[in-house]
Protein backbone atom coordinates (compact mmCIF):
# COMPACT_ATOMS: atom_id res chain seq x y z
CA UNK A 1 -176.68 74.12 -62.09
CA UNK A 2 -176.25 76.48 -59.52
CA UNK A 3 -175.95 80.28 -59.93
CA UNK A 4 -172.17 79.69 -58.11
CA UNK A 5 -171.30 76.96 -60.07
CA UNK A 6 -172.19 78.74 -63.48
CA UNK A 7 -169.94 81.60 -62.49
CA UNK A 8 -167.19 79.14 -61.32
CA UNK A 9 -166.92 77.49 -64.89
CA UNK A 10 -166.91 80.99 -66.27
CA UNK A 11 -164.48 82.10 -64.39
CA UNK A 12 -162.32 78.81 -65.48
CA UNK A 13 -163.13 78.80 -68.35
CA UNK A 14 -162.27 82.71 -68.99
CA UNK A 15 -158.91 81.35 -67.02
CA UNK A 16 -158.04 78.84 -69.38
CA UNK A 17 -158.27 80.85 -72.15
CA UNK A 18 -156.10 83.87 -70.54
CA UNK A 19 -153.57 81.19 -69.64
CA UNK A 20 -153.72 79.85 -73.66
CA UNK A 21 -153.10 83.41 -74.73
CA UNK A 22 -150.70 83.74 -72.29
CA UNK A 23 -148.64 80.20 -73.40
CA UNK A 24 -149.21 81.67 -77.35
CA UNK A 25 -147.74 84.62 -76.76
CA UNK A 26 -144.97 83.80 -75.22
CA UNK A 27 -143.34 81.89 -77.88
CA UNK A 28 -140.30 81.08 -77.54
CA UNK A 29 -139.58 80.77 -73.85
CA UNK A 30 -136.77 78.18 -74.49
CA UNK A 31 -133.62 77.28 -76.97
CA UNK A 32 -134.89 76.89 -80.24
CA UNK A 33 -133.00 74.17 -81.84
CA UNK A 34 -131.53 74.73 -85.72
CA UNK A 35 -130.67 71.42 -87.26
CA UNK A 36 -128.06 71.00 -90.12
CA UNK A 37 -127.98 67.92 -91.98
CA UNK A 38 -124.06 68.33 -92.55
CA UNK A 39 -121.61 68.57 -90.31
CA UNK A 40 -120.06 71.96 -88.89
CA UNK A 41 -117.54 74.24 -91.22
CA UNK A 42 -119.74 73.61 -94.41
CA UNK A 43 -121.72 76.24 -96.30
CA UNK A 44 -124.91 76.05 -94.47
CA UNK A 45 -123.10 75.95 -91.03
CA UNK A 46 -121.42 79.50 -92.30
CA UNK A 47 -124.85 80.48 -93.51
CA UNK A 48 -126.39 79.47 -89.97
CA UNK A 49 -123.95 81.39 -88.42
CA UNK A 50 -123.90 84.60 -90.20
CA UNK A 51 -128.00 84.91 -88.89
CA UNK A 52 -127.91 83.30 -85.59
CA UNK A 53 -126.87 86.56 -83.34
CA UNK A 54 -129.28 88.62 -84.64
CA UNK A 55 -132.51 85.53 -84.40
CA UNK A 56 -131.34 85.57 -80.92
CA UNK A 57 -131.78 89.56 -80.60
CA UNK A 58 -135.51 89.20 -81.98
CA UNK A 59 -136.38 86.13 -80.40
CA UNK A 60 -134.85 86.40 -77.50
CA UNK A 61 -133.58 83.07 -77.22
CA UNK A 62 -130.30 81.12 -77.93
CA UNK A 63 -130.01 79.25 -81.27
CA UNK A 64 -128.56 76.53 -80.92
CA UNK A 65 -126.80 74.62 -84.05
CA UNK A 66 -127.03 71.48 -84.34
CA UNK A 67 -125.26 69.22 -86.61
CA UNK A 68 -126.71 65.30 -87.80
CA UNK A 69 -124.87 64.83 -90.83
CA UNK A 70 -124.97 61.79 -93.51
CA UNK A 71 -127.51 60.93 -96.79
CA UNK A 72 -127.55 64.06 -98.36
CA UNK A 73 -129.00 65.98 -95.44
CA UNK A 74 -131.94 63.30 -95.17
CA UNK A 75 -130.80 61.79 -91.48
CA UNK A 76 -130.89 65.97 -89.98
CA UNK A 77 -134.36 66.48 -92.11
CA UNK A 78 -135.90 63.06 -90.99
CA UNK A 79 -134.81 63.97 -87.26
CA UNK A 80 -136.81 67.13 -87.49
CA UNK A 81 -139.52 65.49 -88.98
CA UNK A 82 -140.00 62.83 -86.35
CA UNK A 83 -139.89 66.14 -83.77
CA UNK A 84 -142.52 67.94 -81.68
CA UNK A 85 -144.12 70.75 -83.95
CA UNK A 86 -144.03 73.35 -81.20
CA UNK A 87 -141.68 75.37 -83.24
CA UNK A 88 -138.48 74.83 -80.72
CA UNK A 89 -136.83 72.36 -83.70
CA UNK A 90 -136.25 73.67 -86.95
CA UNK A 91 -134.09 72.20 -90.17
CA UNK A 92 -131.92 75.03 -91.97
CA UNK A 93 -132.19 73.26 -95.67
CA UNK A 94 -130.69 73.23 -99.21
CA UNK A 95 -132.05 72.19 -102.18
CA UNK A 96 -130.51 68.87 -101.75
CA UNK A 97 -132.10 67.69 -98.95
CA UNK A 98 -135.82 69.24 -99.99
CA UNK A 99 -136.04 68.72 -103.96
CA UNK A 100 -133.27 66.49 -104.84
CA UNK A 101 -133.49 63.26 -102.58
CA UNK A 102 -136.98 62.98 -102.99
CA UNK A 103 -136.46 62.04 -106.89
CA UNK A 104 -133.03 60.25 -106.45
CA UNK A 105 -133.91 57.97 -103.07
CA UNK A 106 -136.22 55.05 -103.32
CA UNK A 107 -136.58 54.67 -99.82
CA UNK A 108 -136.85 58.67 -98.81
CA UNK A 109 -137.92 58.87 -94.26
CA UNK A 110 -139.86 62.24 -94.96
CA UNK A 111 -141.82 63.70 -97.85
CA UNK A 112 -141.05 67.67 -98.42
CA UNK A 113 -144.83 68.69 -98.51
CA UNK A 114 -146.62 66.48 -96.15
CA UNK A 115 -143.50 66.23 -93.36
CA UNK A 116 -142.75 70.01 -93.33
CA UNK A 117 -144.14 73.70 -92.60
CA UNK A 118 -142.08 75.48 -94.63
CA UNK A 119 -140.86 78.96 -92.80
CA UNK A 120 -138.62 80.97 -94.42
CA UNK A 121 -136.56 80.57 -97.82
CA UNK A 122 -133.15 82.38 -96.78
CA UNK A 123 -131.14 82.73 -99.53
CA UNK A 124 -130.67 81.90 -102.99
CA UNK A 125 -126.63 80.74 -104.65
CA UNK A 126 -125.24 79.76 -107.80
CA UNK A 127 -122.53 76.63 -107.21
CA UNK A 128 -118.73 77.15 -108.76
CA UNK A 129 -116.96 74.80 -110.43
CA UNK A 130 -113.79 73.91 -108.98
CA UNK A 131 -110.53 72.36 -109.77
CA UNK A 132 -107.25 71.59 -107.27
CA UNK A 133 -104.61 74.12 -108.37
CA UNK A 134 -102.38 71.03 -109.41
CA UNK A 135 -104.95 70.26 -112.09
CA UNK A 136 -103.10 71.53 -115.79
CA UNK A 137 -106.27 73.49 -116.52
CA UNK A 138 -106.55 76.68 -116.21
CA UNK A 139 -110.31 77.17 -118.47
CA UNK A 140 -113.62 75.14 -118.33
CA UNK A 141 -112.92 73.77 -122.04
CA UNK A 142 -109.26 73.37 -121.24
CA UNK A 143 -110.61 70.60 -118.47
CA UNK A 144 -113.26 69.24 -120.75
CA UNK A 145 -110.52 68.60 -123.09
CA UNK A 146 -108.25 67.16 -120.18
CA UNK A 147 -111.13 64.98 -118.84
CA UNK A 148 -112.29 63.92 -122.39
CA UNK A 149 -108.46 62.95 -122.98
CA UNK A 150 -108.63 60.69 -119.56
CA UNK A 151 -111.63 59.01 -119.28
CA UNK A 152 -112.50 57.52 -115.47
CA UNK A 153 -108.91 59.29 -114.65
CA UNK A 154 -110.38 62.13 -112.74
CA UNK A 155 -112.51 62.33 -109.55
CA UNK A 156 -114.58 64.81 -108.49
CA UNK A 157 -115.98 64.80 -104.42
CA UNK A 158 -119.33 66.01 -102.84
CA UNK A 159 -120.85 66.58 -99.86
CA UNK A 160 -122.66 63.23 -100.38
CA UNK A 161 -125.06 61.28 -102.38
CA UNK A 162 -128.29 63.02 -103.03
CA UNK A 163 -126.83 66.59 -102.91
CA UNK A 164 -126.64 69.52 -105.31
CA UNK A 165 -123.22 69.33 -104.82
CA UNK A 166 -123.39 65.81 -106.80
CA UNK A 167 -126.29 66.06 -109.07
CA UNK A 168 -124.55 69.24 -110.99
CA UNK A 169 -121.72 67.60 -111.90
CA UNK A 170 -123.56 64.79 -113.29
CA UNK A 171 -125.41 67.06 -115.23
CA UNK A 172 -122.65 68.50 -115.71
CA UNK A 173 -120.64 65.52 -117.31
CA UNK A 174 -124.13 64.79 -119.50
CA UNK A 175 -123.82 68.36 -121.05
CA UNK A 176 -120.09 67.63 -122.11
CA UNK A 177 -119.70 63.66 -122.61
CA UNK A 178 -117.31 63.14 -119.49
CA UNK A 179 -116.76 60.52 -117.40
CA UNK A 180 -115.45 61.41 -113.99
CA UNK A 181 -115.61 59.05 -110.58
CA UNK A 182 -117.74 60.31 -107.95
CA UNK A 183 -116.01 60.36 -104.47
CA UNK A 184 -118.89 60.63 -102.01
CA UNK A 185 -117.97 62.66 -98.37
CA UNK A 186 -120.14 63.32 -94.87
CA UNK A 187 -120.62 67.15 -96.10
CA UNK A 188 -118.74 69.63 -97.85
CA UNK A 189 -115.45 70.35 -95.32
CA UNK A 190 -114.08 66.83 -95.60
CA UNK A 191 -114.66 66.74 -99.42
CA UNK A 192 -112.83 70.43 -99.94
CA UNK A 193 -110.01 68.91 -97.63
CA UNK A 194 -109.57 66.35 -100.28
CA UNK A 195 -110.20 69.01 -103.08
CA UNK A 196 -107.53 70.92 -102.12
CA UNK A 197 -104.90 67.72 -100.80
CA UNK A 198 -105.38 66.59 -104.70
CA UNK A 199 -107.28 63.12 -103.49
CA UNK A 200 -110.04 64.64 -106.02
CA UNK A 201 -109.57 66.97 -108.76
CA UNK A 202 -113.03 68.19 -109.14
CA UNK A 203 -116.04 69.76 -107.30
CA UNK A 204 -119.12 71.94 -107.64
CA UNK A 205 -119.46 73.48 -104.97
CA UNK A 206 -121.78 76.74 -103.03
CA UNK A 207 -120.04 80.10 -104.04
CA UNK A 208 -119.74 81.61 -100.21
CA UNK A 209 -117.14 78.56 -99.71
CA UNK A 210 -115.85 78.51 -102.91
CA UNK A 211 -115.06 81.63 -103.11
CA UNK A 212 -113.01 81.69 -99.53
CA UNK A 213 -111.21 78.79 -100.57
CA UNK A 214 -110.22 80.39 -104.23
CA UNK A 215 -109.11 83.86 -103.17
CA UNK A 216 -106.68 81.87 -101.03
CA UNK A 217 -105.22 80.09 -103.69
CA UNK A 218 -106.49 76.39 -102.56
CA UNK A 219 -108.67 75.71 -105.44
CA UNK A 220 -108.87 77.46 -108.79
CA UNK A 221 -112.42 78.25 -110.29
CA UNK A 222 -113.69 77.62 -113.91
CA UNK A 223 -116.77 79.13 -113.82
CA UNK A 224 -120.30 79.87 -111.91
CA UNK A 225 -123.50 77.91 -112.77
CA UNK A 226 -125.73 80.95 -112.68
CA UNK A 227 -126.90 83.47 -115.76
CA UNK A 228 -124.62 86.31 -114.25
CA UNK A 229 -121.52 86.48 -112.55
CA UNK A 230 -120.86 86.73 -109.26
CA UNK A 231 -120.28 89.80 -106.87
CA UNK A 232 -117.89 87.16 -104.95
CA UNK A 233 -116.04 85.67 -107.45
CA UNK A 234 -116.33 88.48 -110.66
CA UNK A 235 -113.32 87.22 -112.82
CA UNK A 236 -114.98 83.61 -112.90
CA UNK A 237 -116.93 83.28 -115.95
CA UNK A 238 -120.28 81.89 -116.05
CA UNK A 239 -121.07 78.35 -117.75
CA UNK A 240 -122.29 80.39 -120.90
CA UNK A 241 -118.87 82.71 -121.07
CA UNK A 242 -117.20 79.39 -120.89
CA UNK A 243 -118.85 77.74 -123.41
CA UNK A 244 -121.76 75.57 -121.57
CA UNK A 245 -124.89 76.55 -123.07
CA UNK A 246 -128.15 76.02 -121.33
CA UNK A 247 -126.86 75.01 -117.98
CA UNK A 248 -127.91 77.48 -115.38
CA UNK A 249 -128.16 76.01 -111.76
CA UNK A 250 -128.93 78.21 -108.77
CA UNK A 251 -129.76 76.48 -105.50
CA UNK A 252 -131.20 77.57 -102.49
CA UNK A 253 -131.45 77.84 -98.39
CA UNK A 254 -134.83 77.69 -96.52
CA UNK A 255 -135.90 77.14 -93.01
CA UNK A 256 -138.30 74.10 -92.04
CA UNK A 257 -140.64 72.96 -89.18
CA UNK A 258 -142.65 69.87 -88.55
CA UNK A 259 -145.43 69.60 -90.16
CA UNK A 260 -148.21 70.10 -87.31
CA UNK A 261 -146.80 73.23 -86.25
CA UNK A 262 -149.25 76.15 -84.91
CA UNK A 263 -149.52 78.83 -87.56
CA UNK A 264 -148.88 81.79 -85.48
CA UNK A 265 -145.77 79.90 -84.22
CA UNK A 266 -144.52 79.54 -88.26
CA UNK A 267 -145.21 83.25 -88.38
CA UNK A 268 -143.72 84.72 -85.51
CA UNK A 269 -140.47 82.49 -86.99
CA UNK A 270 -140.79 83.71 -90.49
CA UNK A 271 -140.54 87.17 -89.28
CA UNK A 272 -137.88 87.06 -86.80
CA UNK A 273 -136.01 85.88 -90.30
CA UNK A 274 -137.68 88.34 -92.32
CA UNK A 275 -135.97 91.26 -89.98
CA UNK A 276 -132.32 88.93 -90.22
CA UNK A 277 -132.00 89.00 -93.63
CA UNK A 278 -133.71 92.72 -93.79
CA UNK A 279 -130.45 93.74 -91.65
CA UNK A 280 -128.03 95.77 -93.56
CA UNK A 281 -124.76 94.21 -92.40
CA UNK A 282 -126.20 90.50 -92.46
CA UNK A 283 -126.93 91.11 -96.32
CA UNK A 284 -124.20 92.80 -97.28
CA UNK A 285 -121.86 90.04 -95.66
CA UNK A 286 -124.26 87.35 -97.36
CA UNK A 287 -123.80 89.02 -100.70
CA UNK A 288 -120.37 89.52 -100.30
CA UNK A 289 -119.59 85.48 -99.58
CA UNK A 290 -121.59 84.77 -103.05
CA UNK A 291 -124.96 84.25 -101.78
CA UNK A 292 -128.76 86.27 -102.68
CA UNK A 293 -130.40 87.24 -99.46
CA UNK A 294 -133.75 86.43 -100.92
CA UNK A 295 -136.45 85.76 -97.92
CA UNK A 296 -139.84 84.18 -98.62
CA UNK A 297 -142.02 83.55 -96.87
CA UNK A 298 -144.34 80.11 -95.65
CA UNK A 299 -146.34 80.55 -98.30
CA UNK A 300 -144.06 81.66 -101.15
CA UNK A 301 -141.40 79.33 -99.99
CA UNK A 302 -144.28 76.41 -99.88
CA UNK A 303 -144.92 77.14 -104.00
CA UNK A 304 -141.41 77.64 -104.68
CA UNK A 305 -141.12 73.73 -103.39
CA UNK A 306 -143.93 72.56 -105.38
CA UNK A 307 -142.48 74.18 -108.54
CA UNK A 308 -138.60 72.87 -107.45
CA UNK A 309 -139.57 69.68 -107.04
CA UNK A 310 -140.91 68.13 -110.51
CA UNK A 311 -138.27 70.67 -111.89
CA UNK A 312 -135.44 68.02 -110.32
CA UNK A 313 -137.56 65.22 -110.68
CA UNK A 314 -137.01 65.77 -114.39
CA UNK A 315 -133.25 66.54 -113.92
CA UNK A 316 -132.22 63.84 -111.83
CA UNK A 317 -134.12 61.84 -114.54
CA UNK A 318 -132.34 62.77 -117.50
CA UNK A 319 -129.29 62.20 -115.20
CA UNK A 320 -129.59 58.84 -114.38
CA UNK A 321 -128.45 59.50 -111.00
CA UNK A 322 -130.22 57.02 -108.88
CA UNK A 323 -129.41 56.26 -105.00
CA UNK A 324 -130.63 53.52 -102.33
């Protein structure tokens, strides 16, 4: 090899590299795509919004929102899944769609830990249990007794099989003896429509939406499923206060890439949440709806997973909630 041709690869070479630094560091130059398993006007559409201005300020990119609703989340997280891991698709979560489904689907198109690169873990929210003002209970034991006294009678929606939103009040009937009908929706908007039209008297439901919807007078609340109450909703007793020990449920929010995707990529992401939820007014409105602004991140948000997920393998067990 020649003296010219030694420098020339150098030079390349010392090229390529400049131009690979160049490509890293300039993530994102494009839309970064948020997928939502549910459709738009649900909790974690509000959620999404309340961040997205301000992850376009740090980024310096538009979020775009976009919405593939049905099974429990699982058609939005197997979409994101099945895409690129350059970082530019990402799947805003609950804890439906990450630690539920994979213990009440047999036939599950992603698997949390393998199919994922966990981000961020957003918030954290207690669920409320609500009743259509119509209902003639105005306490949680005054509807256990009404329930108990109609067996089958009553119906309570959610924003579909697999979801928080139906597991709790299945654990939920198991702590009491009920027997309600389950009235499966595509995502929590069409089922609070219902809720609040009568078609269903029942629903557990996030406390940011729940809350909306009961200082208006469209649904009345029984109680919260965490160990306090709620800065939202502070005259609704918790599931303790109203006489339901041991059931404490608080779900949560995360962010999600493909698995695959370049670690410096996950990071500069995890940040750019990191500052959101750090942002006075963003938490203040988040805590304010009913919801914890309580970031982790990749790696804390990866254990919390592995910890959730035999957690609800266990309760969806003792449930006997069991989907195809």
């Amino acid at each position: 090899m020649t003296k010219t041709t030694g420098t020339f690869k150098a030079v390349l070479a010392g090229g390529l590299l400049l131009a690979s630094a160049v490509a890293q560091a300039a993530f994102p130059d494009k839309p970064i795509k948020l997928v939502i398993g549910f459709p738009a006007g649900g909790p974690l559409d509000a959620h999404a919004r309340l961040m997205t201005d301000r992850l376009q300020a740090i980024l310096g990119q538009p979020i775009i929102v976009d919405y593939k609703s049905g099974a429990g989340g699982s058609l939005g997280a197997e979409s994101v899944a099945k895409s690129p891991a350059d970082g530019y698709t990402l799947l805003l979560a609950n804890t439906g769609t990450m630690v539920i489904n994979p213990a009440l689907y047999t036939k599950l198109p992603y698997n949390t830990m393998k199919d994922f690169a966990p981000v961020a873990r957003t918030a954290q929210q207690p669920l409320a249990l609500l009743v259509n003002p119509q209902v003639p209970a105005k306490t949680l034991p005054e509807f256990i007794a009404l329930a108990k006294s109609k067996p089958g009678q009553l119906n309570y929606g959610s924003a579909g099989n697999g979801g928080i939103s139906h597991l709790v009040p299945e654990m939920f009937k198991q702590a009491t003896g009920l027997f309600m009908v389950h009235i499966p929706y595509r995502g929590s908007a069409p089922a609070f429509t219902d809720l609040m039209g009568g078609q269903v008297q029942f629903m557990a439901e996030s406390i940011p939406q729940a809350a909306q919807y009961a200082k208006q007078g469209r649904v009345r609340a029984l109680a919260v499923t965490s160990a306090k109450r709620n800065p939202a909703m502070p005259d609704t007793p918790t599931m303790a206060e109203a006489g339901v020990k041991n059931f404490e449920v608080v779900g949560f929010y995360g962010v999600l890439a493909p698995a695959g995707t370049p670690k410096d990529v996950v990071a500069k992401l995890a940040d750019a949440f990191r500052q959101t939820l750090e942002t006075p007014d963003i938490r203040n409105k988040m805590i304010s709806q009913g919801a914890d602004p309580a970031y982790l991140n990749p790696e804390q948000f990866t254990r919390q997973l592995q910890q959730e997920l035999p957690r609800w393998a266990d309760a969806v067990k003792r449930s006997g909630a069991k989907l195809d």
